[in-house]
Protein backbone atom coordinates (compact mmCIF):
# COMPACT_ATOMS: atom_id res chain seq x y z
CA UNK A 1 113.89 71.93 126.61
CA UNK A 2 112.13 70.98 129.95
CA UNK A 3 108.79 71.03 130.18
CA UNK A 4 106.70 72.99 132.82
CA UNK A 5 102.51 71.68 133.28
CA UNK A 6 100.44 73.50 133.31
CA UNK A 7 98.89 74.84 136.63
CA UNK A 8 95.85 73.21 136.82
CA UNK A 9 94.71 73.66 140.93
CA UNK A 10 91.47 76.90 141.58
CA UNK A 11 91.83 79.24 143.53
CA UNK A 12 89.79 79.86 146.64
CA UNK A 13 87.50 82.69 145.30
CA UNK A 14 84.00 82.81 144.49
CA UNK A 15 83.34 82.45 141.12
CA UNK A 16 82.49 85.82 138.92
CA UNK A 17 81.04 84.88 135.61
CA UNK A 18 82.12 86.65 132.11
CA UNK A 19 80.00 87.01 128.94
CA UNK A 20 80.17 89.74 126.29
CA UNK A 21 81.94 92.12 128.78
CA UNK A 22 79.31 91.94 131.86
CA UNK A 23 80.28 90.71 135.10
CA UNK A 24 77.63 88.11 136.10
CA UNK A 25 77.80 88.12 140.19
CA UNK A 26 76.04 84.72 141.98
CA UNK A 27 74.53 84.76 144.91
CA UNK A 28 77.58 83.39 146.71
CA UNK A 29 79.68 85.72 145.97
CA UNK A 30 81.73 87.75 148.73
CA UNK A 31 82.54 91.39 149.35
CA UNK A 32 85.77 90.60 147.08
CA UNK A 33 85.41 90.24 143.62
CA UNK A 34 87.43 87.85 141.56
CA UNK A 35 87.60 89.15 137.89
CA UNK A 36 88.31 85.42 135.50
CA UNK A 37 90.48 86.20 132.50
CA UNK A 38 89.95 82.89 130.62
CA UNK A 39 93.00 82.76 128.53
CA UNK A 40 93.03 79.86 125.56
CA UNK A 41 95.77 79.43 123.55
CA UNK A 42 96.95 76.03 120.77
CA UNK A 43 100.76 75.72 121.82
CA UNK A 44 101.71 73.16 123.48
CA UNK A 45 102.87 72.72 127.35
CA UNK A 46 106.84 73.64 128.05
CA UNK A 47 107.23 75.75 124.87
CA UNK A 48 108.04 79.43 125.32
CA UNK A 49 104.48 80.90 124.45
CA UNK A 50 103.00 78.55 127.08
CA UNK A 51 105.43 79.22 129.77
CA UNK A 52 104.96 82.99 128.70
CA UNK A 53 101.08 82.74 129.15
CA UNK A 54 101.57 80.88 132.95
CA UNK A 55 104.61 83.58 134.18
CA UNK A 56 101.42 86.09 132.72
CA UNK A 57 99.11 84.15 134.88
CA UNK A 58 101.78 84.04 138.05
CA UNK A 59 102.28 87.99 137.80
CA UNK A 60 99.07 88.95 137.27
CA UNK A 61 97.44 86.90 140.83
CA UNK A 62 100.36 88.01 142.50
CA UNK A 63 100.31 91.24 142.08
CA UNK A 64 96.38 91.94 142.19
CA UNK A 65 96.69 89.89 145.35
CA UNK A 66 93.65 88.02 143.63
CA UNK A 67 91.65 90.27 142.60
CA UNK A 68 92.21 89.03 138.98
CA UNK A 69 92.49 85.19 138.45
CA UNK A 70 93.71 83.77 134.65
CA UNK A 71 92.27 80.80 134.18
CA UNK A 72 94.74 78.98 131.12
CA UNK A 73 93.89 76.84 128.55
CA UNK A 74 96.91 75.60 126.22
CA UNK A 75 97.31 73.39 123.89
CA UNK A 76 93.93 73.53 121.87
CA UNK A 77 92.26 72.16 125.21
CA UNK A 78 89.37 74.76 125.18
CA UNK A 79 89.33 76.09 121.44
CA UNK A 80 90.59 75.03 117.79
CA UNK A 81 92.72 78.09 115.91
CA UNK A 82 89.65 78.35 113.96
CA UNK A 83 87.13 78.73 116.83
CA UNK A 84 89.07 80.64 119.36
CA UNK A 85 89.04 84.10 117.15
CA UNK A 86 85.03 84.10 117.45
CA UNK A 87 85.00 82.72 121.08
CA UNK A 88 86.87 86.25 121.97
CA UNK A 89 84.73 87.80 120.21
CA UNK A 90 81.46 86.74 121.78
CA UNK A 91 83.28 87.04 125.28
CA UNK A 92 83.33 83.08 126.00
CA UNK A 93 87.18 83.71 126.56
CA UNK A 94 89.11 87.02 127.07
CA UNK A 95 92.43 86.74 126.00
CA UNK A 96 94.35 84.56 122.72
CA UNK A 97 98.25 84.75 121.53
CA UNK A 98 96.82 83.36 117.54
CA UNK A 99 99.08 83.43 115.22
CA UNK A 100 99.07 86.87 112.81
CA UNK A 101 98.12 84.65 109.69
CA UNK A 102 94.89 84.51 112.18
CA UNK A 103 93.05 87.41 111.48
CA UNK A 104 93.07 87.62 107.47
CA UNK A 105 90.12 85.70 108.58
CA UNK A 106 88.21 88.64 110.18
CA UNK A 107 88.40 90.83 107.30
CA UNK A 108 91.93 92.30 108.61
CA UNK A 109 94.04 91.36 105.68
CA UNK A 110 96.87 93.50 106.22
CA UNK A 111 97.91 90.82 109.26
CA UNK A 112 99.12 88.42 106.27
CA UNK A 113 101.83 90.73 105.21
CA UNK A 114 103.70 88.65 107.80
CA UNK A 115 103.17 85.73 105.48
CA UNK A 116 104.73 86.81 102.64
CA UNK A 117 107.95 85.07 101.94
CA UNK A 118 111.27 86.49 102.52
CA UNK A 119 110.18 89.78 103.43
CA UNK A 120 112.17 89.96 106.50
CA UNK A 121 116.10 88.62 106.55
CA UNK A 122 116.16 88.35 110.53
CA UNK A 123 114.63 88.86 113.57
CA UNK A 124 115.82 92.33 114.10
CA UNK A 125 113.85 93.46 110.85
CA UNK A 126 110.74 91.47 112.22
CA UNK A 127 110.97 93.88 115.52
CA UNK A 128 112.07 97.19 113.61
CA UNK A 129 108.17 96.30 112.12
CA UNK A 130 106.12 95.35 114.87
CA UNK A 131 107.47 97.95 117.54
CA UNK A 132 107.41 100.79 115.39
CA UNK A 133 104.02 102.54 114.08
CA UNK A 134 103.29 99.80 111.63
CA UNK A 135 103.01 97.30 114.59
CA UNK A 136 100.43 100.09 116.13
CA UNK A 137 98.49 100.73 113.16
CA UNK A 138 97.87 96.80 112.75
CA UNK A 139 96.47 96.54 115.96
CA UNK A 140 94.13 100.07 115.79
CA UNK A 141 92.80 97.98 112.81
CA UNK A 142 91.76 95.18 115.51
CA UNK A 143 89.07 97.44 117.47
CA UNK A 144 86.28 97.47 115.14
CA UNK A 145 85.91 93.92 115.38
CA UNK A 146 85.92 94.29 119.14
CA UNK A 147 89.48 93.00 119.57
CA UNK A 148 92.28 95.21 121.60
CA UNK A 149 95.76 94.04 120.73
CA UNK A 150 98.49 94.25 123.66
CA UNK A 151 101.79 92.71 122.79
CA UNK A 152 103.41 90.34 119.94
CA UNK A 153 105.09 87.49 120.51
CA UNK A 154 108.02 85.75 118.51
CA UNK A 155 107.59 82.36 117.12
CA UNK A 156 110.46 82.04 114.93
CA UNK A 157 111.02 81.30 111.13
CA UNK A 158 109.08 78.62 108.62
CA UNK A 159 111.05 75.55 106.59
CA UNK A 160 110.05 73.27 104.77
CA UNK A 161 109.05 68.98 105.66
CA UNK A 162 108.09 66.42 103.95
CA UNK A 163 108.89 62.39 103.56
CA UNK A 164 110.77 63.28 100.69
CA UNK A 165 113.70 65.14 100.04
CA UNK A 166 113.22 69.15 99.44
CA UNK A 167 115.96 70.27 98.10
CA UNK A 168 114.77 73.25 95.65
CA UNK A 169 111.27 74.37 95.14
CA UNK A 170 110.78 72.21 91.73
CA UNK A 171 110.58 69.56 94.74
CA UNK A 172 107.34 70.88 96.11
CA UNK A 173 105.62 70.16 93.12
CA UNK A 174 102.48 67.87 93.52
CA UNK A 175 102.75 67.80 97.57
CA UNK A 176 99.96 68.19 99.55
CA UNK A 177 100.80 70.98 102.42
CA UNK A 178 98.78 71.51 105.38
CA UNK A 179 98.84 75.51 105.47
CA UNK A 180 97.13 78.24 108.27
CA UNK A 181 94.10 79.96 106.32
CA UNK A 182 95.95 82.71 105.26
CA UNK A 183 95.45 83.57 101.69
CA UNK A 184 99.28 84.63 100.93
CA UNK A 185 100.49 81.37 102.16
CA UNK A 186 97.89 79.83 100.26
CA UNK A 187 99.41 81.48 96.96
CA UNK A 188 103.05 80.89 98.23
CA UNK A 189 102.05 77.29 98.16
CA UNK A 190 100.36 77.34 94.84
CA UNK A 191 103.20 79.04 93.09
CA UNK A 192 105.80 76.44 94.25
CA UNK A 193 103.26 74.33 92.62
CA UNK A 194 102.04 72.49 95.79
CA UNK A 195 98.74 72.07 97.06
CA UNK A 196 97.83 73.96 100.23
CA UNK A 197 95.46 72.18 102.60
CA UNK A 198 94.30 74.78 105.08
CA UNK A 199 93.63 72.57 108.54
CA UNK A 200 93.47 73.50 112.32
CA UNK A 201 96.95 72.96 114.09
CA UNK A 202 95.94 70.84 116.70
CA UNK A 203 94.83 68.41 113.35
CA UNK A 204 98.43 68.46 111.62
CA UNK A 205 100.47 65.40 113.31
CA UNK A 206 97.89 63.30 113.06
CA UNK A 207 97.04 64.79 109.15
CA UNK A 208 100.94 64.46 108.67
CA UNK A 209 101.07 60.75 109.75
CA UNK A 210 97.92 59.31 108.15
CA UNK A 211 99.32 61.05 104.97
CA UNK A 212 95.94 63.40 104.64
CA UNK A 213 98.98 65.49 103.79
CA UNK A 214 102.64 65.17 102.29
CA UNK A 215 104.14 67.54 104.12
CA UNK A 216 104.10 71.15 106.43
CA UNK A 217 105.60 74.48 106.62
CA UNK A 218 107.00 75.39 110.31
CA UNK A 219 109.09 76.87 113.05
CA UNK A 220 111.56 74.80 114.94
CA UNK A 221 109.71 75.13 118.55
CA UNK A 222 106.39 74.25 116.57
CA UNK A 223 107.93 71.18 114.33
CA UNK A 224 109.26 69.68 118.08
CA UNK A 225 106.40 70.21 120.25
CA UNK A 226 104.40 68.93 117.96
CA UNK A 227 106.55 65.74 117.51
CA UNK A 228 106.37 66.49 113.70
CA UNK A 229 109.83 64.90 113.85
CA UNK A 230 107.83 61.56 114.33
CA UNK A 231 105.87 61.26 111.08
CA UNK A 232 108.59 63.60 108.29
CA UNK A 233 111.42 62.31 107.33
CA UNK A 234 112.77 65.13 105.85
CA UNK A 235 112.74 68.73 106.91
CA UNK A 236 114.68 71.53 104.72
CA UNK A 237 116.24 75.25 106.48
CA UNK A 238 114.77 77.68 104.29
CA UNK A 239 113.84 79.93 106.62
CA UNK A 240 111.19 81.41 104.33
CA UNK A 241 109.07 82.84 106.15
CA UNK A 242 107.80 84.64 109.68
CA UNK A 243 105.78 82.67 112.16
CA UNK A 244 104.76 85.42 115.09
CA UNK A 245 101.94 85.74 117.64
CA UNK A 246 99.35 88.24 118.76
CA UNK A 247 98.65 88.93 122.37
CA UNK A 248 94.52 89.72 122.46
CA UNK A 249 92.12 90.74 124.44
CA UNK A 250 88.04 90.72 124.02
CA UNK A 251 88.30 95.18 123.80
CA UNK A 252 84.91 95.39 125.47
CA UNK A 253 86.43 93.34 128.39
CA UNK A 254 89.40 95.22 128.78
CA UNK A 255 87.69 98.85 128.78
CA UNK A 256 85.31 97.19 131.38
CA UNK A 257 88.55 96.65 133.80
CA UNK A 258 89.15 99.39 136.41
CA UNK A 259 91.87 101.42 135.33
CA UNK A 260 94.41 99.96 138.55
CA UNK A 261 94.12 96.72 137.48
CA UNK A 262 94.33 97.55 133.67
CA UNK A 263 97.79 98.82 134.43
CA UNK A 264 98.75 95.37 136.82
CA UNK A 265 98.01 93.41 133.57
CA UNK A 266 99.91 95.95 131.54
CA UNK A 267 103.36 95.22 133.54
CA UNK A 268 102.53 91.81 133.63
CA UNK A 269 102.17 91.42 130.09
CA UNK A 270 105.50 93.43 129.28
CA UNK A 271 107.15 91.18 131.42
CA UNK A 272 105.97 88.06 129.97
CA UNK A 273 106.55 89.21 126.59
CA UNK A 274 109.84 90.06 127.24
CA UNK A 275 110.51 86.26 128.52
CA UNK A 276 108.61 84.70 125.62
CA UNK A 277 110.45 86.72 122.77
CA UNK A 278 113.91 86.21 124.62
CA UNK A 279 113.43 82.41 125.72
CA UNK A 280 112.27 82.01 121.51
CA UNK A 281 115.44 82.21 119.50
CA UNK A 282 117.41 80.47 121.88
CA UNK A 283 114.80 77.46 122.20
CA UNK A 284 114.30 77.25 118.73
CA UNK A 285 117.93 76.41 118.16
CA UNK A 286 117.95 74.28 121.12
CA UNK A 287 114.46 72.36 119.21
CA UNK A 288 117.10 72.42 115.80
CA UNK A 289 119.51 70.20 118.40
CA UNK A 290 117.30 68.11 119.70
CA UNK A 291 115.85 66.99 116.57
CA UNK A 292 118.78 65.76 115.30
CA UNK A 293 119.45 64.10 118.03
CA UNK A 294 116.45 62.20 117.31
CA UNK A 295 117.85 60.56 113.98
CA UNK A 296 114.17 60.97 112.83
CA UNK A 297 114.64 63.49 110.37
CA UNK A 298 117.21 64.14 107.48
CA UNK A 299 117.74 67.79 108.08
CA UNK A 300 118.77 70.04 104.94
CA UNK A 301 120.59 72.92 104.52
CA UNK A 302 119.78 74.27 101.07
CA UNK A 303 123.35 75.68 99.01
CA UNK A 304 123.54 79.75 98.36
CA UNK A 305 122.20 78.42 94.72
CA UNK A 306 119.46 76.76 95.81
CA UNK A 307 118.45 79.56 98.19
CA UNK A 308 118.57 81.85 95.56
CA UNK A 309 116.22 79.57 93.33
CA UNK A 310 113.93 79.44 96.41
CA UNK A 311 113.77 83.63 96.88
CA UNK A 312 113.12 83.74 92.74
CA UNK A 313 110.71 81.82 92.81
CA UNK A 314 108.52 83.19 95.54
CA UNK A 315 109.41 87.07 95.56
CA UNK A 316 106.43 87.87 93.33
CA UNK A 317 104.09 86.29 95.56
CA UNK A 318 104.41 90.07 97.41
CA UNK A 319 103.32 91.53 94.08
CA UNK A 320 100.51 89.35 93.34
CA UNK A 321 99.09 90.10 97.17
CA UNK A 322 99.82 93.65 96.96
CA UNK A 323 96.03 94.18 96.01
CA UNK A 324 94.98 92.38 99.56
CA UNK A 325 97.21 93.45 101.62
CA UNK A 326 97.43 96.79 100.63
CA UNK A 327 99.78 98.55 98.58
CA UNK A 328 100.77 101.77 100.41
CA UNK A 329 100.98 99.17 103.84
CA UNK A 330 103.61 96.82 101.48
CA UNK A 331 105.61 100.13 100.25
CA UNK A 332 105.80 101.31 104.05
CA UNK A 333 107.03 98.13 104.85
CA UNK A 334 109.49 98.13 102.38
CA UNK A 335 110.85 101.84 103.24
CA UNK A 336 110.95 100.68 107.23
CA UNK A 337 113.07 98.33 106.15
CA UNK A 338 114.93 100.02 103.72
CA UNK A 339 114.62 97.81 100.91
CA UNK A 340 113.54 98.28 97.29
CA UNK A 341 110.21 97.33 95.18
C-alpha cells in the first residue's frame, strides 16, 4: 500500500474559533468567515480511513471555495480513543470516525452488537445492517448525547495474534489480550478463557512488544499499519468478528452550519465514504500479502473443524449479552439477516 502524509500546510484565512457550537470571531477577522472543522481520528497515515478523512478534507475546501477549512488530526496525534469521544462532546473537536465498540462507553450499548462474534458471515450482511433502518436507528440513539452520526465506514474483519501458535480456542487460554472497552468483547475474551486487557490503540504495539500483553484481536489494515507484524509471531484467520467505523459530528455544531454548506459536507462525505469502504476490502487483502511477505509472522488458516470449534464456542456470547444490548435490537438483527435464534 503507498502511503499518502498527511497535509500539514494552513490555509490563508483568518482564524474562527470553535467551542461548544459558538463561533468565537477575533478581532482580525475579515468580511469572510472561515468555519474550522477540527477532525481527529487514531488510524494511521496511508490507510484507507486516513486517506478517506484527507479526500473529505480536499472536497470539502474545494467546493466551499474556503468557506469551510478541516483541520486533520490522524493517527492519535490530537486525542487517545478514550479521550476523543468526550473532546466531541465538549466541542474541542467536531468530527471522529471511532470505532462502533466506541460508544458502549456513552451509555449507547446497542453499538456493541457489532462485537459479537460471528454474527455476520461477510461484508454484504455487515451493509444489509448498517444501510437499512437498523443502521438509522443506531445513530437517532447518538443525539441525546449531543452526537449526530453521518456515515459508517468499513474496517474489515478481527483474527486472532499472539507469539504462540492459535490454532483452536483451547489455545487462548491464560493469554493476556489487549481488547477495545467494549463489554461483549470483553466476555468473548473471557469465555475463550483469556484475559482481556482493555488499552487505548495508539498503546498496543508498544503493550504487544514489552509483553504488557500476549497477544491482540484485529483487522488486516489495522495489524499492518500498526506494524503488529513486528512484535507477534503468530497471527490466526478466524475472521471472528466485525471491526467498522462511525463518521461523527459534535450535533450542536452541525445544526449551527448554514444549511448550503451542511449539504457541501453532505456530498463530500458520501463521496469519501464511498472511497474508504471500496479502497477497504481490497487493501486489507493487499495488508494479508504484504505481511507475509514480511516472514515475520506464521500466518494460520484454521481447518473447517477447527472453525467450527471456534463458532461453538463463542455463539452464546450473543445470548449472554442479549440483556445489554437489547433483545428485540438482537432478534431484528437476526430477522434482517435471515438467520435463526
Amino acid at each position: 500500500m503507498k502511503s499518502k502524509h498527511v497535509s500539514c500546510f494552513l490555509m490563508q484565512f483568518t482564524w474562527v474559533g470553535f467551542f461548544t457550537g459558538l463561533f468565537v470571531i477575533t478581532p482580525a477577522q475579515s468580511a469572510t468567515t472561515s468555519i474550522v472543522i477540527k477532525f481527529s481520528h487514531v488510524a494511521a497515515i496511508g490507510t484507507p480511513k486516513s486517506r478517506a478523512v484527507e479526500r473529505f478534507k480536499q472536497l470539502v475546501e474545494t467546493s466551499t471555495e474556503g468557506a469551510v477549512r478541516v483541520d486533520v488530526y490522524p493517527n492519535s496525534t490530537l486525542y487517545k480513543d478514550k479521550e476523543e469521544l468526550e473532546a466531541l462532546q465538549m466541542g474541542a473537536v467536531q468530527m471522529l470516525a471511532p470505532t462502533l465498540s466506541k460508544f458502549g462507553s456513552l451509555g449507547i450499548k446497542e453499538f456493541e452488537l457489532f462485537d459479537l462474534p460471528f454474527l455476520f458471515a461477510d461484508h454484504a450482511a455487515v451493509g444489509h445492517v448498517l444501510e437499512g433502518p437498523i443502521g438509522k436507528q443506531l445513530f437517532a440513539g447518538l443525539e441525546s448525547k449531543g452526537i449526530k452520526g453521518l456515515a459508517y465506514w468499513d474496517n474489515g474483519f478481527k483474527m486472532m495474534s499472539a507469539n504462540k501458535p492459535i490454532h483452536v480456542p483451547a489455545d487462548m487460554r491464560g493469554l493476556k489480550i489487549r481488547i477495545q472497552g467494549s463489554k461483549v468483547i470483553d466476555e468473548q475474551m473471557r469465555t475463550l478463557g483469556a484475559n482481556p486487557q482493555v488499552m487505548s490503540f495508539s498503546e498496543m504495539t508498544q503493550a504487544l512488544q514489552s509483553g504488557v500483553v500476549d497477544g491482540a484481536e484485529n483487522p488486516p489494515l489495522n495489524f499492518y499499519s500498526q506494524k503488529v507484524y513486528e512484535v507477534q509471531k503468530h497471527l490466526t484467520l478466524t475472521n471472528h468478528g466485525y471491526m467498522g467505523f462511525a463518521v461523527i459530528v459534535n450535533k450542536k455544531f452541525w445544526e449551527g452550519l448554514p444549511p448550503d454548506i451542511r449539504k457541501k459536507l453532505d456530498v463530500a462525505l458520501a463521496d469519501a465514504t464511498r472511497f474508504n469502504n471500496s479502497n477497504s476490502q481490497r487493501e486489507s487483502a493487499e495488508a494479508m500479502d504484504a505481511i507475509r511477505k514480511t516472514g515475520m509472522t506464521t500466518i494460520y488458516k484454521p481447518t473447517n473443524q477447527e472453525m467450527d470449534q471456534w463458532r461453538q464456542v463463542l455463539l452464546p456470547v450473543h445470548k449472554k449479552m442479549e440483556d445489554r444490548i437489547g433483545k428485540g435490537l438482537l432478534d431484528a438483527v437476526y430477522k434482517d439477516l435471515g438467520q435463526k435464534r
